[in-house]
Protein backbone atom coordinates (compact mmCIF):
# COMPACT_ATOMS: atom_id res chain seq x y z
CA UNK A 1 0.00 0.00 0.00
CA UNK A 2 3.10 2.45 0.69
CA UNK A 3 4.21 1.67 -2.58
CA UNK A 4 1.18 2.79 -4.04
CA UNK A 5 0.80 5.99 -2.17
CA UNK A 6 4.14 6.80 -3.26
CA UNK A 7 3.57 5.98 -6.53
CA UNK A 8 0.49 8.54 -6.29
CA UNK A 9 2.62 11.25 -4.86
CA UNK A 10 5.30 10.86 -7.29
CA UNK A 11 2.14 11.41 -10.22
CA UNK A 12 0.54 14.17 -8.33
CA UNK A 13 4.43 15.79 -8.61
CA UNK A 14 5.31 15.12 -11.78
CA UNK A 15 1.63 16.82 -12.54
CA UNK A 16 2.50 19.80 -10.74
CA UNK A 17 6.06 20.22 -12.44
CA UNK A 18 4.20 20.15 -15.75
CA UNK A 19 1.55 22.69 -15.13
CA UNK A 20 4.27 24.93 -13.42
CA UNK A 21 7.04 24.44 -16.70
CA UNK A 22 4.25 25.35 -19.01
CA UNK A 23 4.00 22.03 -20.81
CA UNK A 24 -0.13 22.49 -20.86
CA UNK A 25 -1.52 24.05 -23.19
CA UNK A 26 -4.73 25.70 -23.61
CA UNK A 27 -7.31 23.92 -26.12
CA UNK A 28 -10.07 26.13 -26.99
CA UNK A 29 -12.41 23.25 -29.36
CA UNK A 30 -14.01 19.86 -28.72
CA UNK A 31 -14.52 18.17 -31.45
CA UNK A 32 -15.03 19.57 -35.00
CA UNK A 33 -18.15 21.89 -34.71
CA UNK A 34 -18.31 25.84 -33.35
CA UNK A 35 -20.75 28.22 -34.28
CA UNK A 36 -20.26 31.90 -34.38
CA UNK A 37 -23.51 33.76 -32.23
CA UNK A 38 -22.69 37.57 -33.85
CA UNK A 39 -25.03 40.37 -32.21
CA UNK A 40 -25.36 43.12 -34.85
CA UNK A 41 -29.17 43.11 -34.91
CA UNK A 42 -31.95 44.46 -32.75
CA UNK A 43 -34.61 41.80 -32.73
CA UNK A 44 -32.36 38.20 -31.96
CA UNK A 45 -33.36 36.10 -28.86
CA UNK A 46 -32.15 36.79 -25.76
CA UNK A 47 -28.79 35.06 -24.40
CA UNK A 48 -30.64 33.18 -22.08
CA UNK A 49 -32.44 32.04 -24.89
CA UNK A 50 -29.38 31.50 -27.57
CA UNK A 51 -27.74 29.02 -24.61
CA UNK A 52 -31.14 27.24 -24.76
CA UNK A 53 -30.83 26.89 -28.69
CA UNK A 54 -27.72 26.14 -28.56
CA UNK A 55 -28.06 23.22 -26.02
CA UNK A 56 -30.89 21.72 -27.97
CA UNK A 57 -28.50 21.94 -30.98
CA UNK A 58 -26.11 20.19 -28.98
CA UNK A 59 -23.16 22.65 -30.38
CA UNK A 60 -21.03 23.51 -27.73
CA UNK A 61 -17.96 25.60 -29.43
CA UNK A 62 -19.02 29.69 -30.11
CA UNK A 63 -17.44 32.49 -30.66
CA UNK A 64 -18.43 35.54 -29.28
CA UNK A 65 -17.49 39.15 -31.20
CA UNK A 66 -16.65 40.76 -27.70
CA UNK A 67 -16.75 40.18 -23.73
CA UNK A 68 -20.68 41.19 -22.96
CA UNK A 69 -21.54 40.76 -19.71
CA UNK A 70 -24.92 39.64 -20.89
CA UNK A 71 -23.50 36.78 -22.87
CA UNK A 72 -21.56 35.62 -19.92
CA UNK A 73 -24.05 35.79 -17.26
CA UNK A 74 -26.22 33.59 -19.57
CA UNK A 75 -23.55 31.07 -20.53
CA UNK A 76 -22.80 30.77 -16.55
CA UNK A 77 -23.50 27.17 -15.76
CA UNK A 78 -24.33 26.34 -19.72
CA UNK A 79 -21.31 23.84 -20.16
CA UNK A 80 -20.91 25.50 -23.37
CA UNK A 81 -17.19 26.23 -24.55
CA UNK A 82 -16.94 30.17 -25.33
CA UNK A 83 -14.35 31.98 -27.10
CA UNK A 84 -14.54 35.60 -26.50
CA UNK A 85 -13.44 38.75 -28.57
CA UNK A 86 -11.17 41.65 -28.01
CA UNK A 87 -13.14 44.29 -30.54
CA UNK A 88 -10.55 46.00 -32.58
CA UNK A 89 -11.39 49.08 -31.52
CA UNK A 90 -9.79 48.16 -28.38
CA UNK A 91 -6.25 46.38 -29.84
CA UNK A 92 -4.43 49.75 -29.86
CA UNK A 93 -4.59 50.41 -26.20
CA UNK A 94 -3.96 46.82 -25.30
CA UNK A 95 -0.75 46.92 -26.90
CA UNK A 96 0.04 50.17 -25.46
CA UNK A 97 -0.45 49.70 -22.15
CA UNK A 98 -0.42 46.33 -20.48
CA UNK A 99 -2.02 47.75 -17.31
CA UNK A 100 -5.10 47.86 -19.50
CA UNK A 101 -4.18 44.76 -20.59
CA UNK A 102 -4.73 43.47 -17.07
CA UNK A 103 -7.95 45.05 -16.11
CA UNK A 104 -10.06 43.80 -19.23
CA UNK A 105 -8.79 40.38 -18.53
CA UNK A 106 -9.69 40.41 -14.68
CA UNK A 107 -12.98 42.11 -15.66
CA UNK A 108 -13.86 39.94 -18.54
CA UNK A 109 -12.36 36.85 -17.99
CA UNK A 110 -11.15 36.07 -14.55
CA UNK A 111 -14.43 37.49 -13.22
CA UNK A 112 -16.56 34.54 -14.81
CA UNK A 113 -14.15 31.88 -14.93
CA UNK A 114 -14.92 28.57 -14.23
CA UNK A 115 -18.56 28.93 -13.76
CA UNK A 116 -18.61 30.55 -17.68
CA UNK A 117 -16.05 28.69 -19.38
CA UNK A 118 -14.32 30.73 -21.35
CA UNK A 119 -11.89 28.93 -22.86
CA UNK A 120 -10.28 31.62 -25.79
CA UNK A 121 -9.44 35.07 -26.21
CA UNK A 122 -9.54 36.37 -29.60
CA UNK A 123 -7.31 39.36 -30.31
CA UNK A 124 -9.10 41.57 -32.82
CA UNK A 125 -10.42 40.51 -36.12
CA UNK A 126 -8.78 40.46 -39.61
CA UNK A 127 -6.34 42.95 -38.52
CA UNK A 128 -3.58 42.09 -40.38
CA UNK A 129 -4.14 42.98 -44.60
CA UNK A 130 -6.76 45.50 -43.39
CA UNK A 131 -6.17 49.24 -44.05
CA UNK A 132 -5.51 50.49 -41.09
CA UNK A 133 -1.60 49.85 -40.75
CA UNK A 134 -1.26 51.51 -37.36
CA UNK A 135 -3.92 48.81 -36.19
CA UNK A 136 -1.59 46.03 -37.28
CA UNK A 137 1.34 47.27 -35.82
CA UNK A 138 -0.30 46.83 -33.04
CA UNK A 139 -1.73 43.24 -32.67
CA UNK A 140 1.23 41.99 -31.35
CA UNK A 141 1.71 44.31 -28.52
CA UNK A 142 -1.90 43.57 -28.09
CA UNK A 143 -1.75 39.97 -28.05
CA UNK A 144 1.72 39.76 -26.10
CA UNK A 145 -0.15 41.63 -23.16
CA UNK A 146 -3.22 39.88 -22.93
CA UNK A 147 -1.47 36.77 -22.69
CA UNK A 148 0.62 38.07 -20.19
CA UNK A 149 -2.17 39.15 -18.54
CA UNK A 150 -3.87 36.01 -18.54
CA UNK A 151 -0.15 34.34 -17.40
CA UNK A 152 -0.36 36.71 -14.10
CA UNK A 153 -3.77 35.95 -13.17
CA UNK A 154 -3.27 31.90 -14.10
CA UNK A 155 -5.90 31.45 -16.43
CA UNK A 156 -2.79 30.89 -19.13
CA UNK A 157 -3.33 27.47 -18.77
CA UNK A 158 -7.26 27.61 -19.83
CA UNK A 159 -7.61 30.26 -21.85
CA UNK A 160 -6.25 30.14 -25.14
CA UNK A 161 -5.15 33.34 -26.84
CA UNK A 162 -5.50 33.46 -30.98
CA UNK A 163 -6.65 36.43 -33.77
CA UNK A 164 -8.45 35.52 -36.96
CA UNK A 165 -7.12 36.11 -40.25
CA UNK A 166 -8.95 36.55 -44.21
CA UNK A 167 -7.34 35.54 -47.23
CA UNK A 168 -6.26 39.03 -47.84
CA UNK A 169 -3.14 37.92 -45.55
CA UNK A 170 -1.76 35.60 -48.59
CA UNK A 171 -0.78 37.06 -52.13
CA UNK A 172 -2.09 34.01 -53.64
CA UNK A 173 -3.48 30.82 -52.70
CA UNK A 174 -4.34 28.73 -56.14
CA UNK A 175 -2.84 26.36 -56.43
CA UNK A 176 -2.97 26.22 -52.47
CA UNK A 177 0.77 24.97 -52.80
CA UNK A 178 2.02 28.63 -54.04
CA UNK A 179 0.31 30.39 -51.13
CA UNK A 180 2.50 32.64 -49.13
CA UNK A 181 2.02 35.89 -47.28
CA UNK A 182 1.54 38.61 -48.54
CA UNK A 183 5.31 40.97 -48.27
CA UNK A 184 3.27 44.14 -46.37
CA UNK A 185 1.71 41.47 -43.87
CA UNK A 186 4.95 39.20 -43.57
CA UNK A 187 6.92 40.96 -40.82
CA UNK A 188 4.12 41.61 -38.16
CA UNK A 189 2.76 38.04 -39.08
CA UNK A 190 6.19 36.26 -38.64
CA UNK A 191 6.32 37.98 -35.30
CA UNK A 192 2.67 36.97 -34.62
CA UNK A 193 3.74 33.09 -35.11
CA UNK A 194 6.66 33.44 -32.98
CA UNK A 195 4.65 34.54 -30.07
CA UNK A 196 1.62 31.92 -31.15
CA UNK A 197 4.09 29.33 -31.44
CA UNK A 198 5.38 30.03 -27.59
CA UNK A 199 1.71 30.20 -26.51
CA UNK A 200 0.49 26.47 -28.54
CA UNK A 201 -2.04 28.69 -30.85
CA UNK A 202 -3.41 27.81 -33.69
CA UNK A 203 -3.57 30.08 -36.84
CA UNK A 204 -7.20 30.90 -37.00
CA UNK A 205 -8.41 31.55 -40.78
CA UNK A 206 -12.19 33.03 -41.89
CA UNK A 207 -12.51 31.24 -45.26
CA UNK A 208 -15.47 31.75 -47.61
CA UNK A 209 -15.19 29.91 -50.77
CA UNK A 210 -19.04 31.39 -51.30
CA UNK A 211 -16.74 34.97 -51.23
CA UNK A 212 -14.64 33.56 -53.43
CA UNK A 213 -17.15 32.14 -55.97
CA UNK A 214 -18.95 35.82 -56.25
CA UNK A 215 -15.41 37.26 -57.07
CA UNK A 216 -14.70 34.96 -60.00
CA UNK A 217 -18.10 32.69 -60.90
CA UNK A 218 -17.04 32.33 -64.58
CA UNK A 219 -13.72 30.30 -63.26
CA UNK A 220 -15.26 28.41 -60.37
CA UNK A 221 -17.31 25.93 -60.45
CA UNK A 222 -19.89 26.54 -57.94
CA UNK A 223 -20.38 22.53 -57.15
CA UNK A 224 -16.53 22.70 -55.68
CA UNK A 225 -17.34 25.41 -53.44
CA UNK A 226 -20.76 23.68 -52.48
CA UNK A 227 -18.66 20.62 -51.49
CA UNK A 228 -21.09 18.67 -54.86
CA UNK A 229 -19.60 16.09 -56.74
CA UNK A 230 -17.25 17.77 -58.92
CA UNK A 231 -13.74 17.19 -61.08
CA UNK A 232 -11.96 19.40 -58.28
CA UNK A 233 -8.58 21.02 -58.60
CA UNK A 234 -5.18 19.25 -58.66
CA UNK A 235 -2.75 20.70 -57.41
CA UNK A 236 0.80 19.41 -59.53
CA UNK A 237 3.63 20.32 -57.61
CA UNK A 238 2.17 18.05 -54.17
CA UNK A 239 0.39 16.10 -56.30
CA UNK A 240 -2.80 16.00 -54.25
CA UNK A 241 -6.39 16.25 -55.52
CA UNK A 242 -9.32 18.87 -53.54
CA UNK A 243 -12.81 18.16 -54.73
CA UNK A 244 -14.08 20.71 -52.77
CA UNK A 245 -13.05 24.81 -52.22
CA UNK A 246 -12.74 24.96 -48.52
CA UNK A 247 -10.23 22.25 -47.98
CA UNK A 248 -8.00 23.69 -50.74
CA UNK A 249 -8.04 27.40 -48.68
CA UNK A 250 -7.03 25.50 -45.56
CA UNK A 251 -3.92 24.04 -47.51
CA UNK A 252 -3.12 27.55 -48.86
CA UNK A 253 -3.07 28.24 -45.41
CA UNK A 254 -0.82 25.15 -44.39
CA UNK A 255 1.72 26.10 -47.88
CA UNK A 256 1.88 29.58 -46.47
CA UNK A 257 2.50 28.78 -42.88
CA UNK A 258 5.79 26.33 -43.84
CA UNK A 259 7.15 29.21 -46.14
CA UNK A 260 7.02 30.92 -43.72
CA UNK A 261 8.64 28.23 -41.07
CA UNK A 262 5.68 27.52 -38.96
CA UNK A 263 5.64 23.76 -40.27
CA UNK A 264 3.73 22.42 -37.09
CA UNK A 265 1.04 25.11 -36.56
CA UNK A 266 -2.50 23.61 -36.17
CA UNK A 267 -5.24 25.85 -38.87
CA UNK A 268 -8.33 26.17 -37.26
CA UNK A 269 -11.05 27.90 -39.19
CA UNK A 270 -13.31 30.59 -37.41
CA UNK A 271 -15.52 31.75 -39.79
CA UNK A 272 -17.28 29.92 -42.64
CA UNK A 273 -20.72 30.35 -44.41
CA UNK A 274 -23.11 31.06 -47.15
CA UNK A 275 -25.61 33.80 -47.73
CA UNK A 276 -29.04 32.61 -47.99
CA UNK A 277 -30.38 35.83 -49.69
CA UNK A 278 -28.26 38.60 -51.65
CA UNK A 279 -28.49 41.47 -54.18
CA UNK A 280 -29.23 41.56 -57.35
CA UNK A 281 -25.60 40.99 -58.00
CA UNK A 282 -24.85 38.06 -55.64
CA UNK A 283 -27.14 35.53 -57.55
CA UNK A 284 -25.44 32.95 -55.44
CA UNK A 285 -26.98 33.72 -52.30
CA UNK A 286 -30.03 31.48 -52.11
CA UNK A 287 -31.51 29.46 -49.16
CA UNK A 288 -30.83 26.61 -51.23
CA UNK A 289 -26.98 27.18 -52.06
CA UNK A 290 -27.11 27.98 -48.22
CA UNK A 291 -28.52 24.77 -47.25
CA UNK A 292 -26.01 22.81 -49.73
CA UNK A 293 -22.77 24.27 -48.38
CA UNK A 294 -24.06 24.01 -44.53
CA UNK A 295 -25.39 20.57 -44.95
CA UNK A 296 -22.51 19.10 -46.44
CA UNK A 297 -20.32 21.13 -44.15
CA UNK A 298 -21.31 19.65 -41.49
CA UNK A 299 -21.23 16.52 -42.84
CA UNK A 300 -17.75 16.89 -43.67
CA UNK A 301 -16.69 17.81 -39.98
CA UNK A 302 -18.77 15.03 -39.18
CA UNK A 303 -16.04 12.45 -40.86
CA UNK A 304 -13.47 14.12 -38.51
CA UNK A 305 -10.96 13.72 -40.86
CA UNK A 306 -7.86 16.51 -42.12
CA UNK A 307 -7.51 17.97 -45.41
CA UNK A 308 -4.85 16.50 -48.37
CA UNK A 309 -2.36 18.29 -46.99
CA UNK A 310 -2.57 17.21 -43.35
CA UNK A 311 -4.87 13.97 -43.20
CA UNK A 312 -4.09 13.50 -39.78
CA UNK A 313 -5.28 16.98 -38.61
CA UNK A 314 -8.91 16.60 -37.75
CA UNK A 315 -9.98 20.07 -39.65
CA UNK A 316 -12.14 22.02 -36.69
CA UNK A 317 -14.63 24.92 -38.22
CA UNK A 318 -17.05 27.63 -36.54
CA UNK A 319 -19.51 28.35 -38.92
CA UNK A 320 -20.76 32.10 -39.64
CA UNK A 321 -23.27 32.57 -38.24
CA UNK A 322 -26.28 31.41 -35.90
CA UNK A 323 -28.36 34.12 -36.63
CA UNK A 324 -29.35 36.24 -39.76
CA UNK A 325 -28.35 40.20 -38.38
CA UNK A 326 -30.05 42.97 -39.67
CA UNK A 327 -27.94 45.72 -38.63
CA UNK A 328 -25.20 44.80 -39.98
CA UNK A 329 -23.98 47.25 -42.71
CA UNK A 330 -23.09 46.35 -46.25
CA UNK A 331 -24.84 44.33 -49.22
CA UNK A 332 -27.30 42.07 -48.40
CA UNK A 333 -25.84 38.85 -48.31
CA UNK A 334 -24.04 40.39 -45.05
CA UNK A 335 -27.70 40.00 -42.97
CA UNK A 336 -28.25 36.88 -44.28
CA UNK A 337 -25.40 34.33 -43.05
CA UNK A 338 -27.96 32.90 -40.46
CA UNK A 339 -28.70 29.33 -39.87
CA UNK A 340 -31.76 30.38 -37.48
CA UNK A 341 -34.00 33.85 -38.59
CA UNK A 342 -34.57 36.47 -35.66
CA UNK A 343 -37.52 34.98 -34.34
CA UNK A 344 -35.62 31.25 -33.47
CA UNK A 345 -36.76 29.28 -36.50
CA UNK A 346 -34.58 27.98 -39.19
CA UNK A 347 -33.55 29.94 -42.16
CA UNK A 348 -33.15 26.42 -43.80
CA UNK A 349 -32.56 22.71 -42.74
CA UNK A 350 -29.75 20.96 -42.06
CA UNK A 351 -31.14 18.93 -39.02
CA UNK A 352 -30.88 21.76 -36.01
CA UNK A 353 -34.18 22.38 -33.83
CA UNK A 354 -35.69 25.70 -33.97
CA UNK A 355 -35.82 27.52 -30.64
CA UNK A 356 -39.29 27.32 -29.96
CA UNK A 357 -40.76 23.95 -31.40
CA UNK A 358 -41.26 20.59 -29.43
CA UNK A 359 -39.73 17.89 -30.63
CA UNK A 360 -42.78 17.09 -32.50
CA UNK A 361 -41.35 19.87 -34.77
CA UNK A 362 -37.76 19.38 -34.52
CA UNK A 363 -35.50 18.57 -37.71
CA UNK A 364 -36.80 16.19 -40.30
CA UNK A 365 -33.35 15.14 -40.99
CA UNK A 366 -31.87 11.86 -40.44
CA UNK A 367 -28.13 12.45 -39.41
CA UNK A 368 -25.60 10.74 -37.66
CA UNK A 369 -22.68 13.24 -36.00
């Protein structure tokens, strides 16, 4: 029995040597599935009511656009998995002073923690290839002090820290093996990686092949970026085959990250989607393309399998978004990314519950996640 006991102690040591040496790292995702629950509208359900959605839907990964203390007063007790966001209106004063730093972390974070588990930070949003160059000098001041922030109130551990990135980071990405970065992007994104390669981040990427079939539809065919059965793209210099869009913008992603000598960082996409309803010009946004590309999206996350590039690296995806938002400014398509209208029922199906039917009036979908 001493033997044992010693054994135990010896465990519970070599435990507490880990955790202290940094060794753990943070996993914000369980399984394949998120869900991004964006706010920009004025007649949503309540977050009281989104966590009961959401728990009927059994998805248990979202994204959050800031740190509302609404949101996280409703998630409290949930079980759900929450990533929160650092608005980029906020990113310049984070990196400038880490005092700042400090306080929104306590506030918005270590405040809630572990009854709302909030298990991610994100650092601003497409900051890097944006316009405002002052703003991406900045993320990685930004980032390097909320993650030391995070470090001195010991939530380092549970709370991963990441930023997510558009394509306009890479100069090309077709075929996905000639993506690299783009040169005006390279410098603050190589230090960006360094820091994210300390901290056991993954490189988050917002990928919309439905953005990229509006910008060149007489190229594309739109059955690749619906995930249909098409002739797909092959790529001649790996020699690997994509028969569908979004796969082939996560390799771009993987090409550009080993030019760049980041061979081992994880891709983990944060925002995909399609418009169910568009202008006149975005002919592509129907509730039908919408259902195709969700449907099979899901069903492809479902095989929890990688991409030809890294089969072995189960490919993880919030989609974009729960609800259609009708504030949000821009063409149409922009208020109409929804899986679930305002009012809790589906915008199409692809076998969630709406928020107020029975289950005599749940999905008429067989499938098996």
């Amino acid at each position: 029995m001493k033997t044992f006991r010693s054994f135990d102690r010896c465990l519970v040591l070599l435990l507490v040597l880990f955790l202290h040496k940094g060794y753990v790292t943070a996993k914000a995702f369980t399984g394949t599935y998120g869900i991004n629950y964006g706010r920009i509208a004025n007649n949503i359900p309540t977050p009281n009511e989104v966590v009961r959605l959401l728990k009927a839907a059994k998805i248990k990964n979202v994204r959050i656009y800031d740190a509302d203390h609404s949101v996280l007063d409703a998630f409290r007790g949930s079980g759900l998995d929450l990533v929160i966001g650092l608005p980029n209106e906020f990113v310049k004063d984070m990196s400038s002073n880490a005092d700042h730093a400090l306080t929104w972390v306590r506030d918005n974070v270590k405040a809630y923690v572990p009854n709302t588990h909030i298990v991610g930070i994100a650092v601003g949003n497409e900051v890097l290839g944006g316009a405002d160059l002052d703003l991406q000098s900045a993320l990685y001041g930004a980032v390097k002090n909320i993650y030391g922030a995070t470090q001195k109130l010991e939530l380092d551990k549970v709370v991963q820290i990441t930023t997510a990135h558009s394509q306009a980071v890479f100069a090309n990405s077709y075929p996905p093996s000639s993506c690299v970065f783009k040169e005006d992007v390279a410098q603050n994104m190589k230090k960006l990686l360094d820091l994210f390669t300390q901290m056991g981040s993954p490189f988050c990427l917002n990928a919309y092949p439905f953005l990229a079939y509006m910008g060149n539809p007489d190229q594309i065919d739109i059955n690749y970026a619906l995930f249909n059965p098409t002739d797909g793209v092959y790529d001649e210099k790996t020699n690997l085959h994509y028969d569908n869009m979004l796969d082939a913008q996560i390799d771009a992603a993987y090409a550009a990250l080993e030019d760049a000598g980041f061979n081992k960082m994880e891709v983990i996409v944060t925002e995909t989607g399609w418009a169910s309803n568009g202008d006149a010009n975005e002919v592509a946004a129907t509730p039908e393309n919408a259902r195709t590309y969700n449907y099979n999206l899901r069903k492809r996350l479902a095989k929890r399998k990688g991409t030809p590039r890294r089969p072995k690296s189960m490919l993880k995806a919030y989609i974009f978004a729960l609800f259609n938002e009708n504030s949000k400014p821009g063409p149409t398509s922009e208020r109409n990314f929804g899986l679930y209208k305002p009012d809790g029922t589906i915008a199409y199906d692809i076998g969630f519950p709406a928020l107020k039917s029975s289950s005599s009036v749940s999905s008429r979908l067989s499938f098996k996640v």
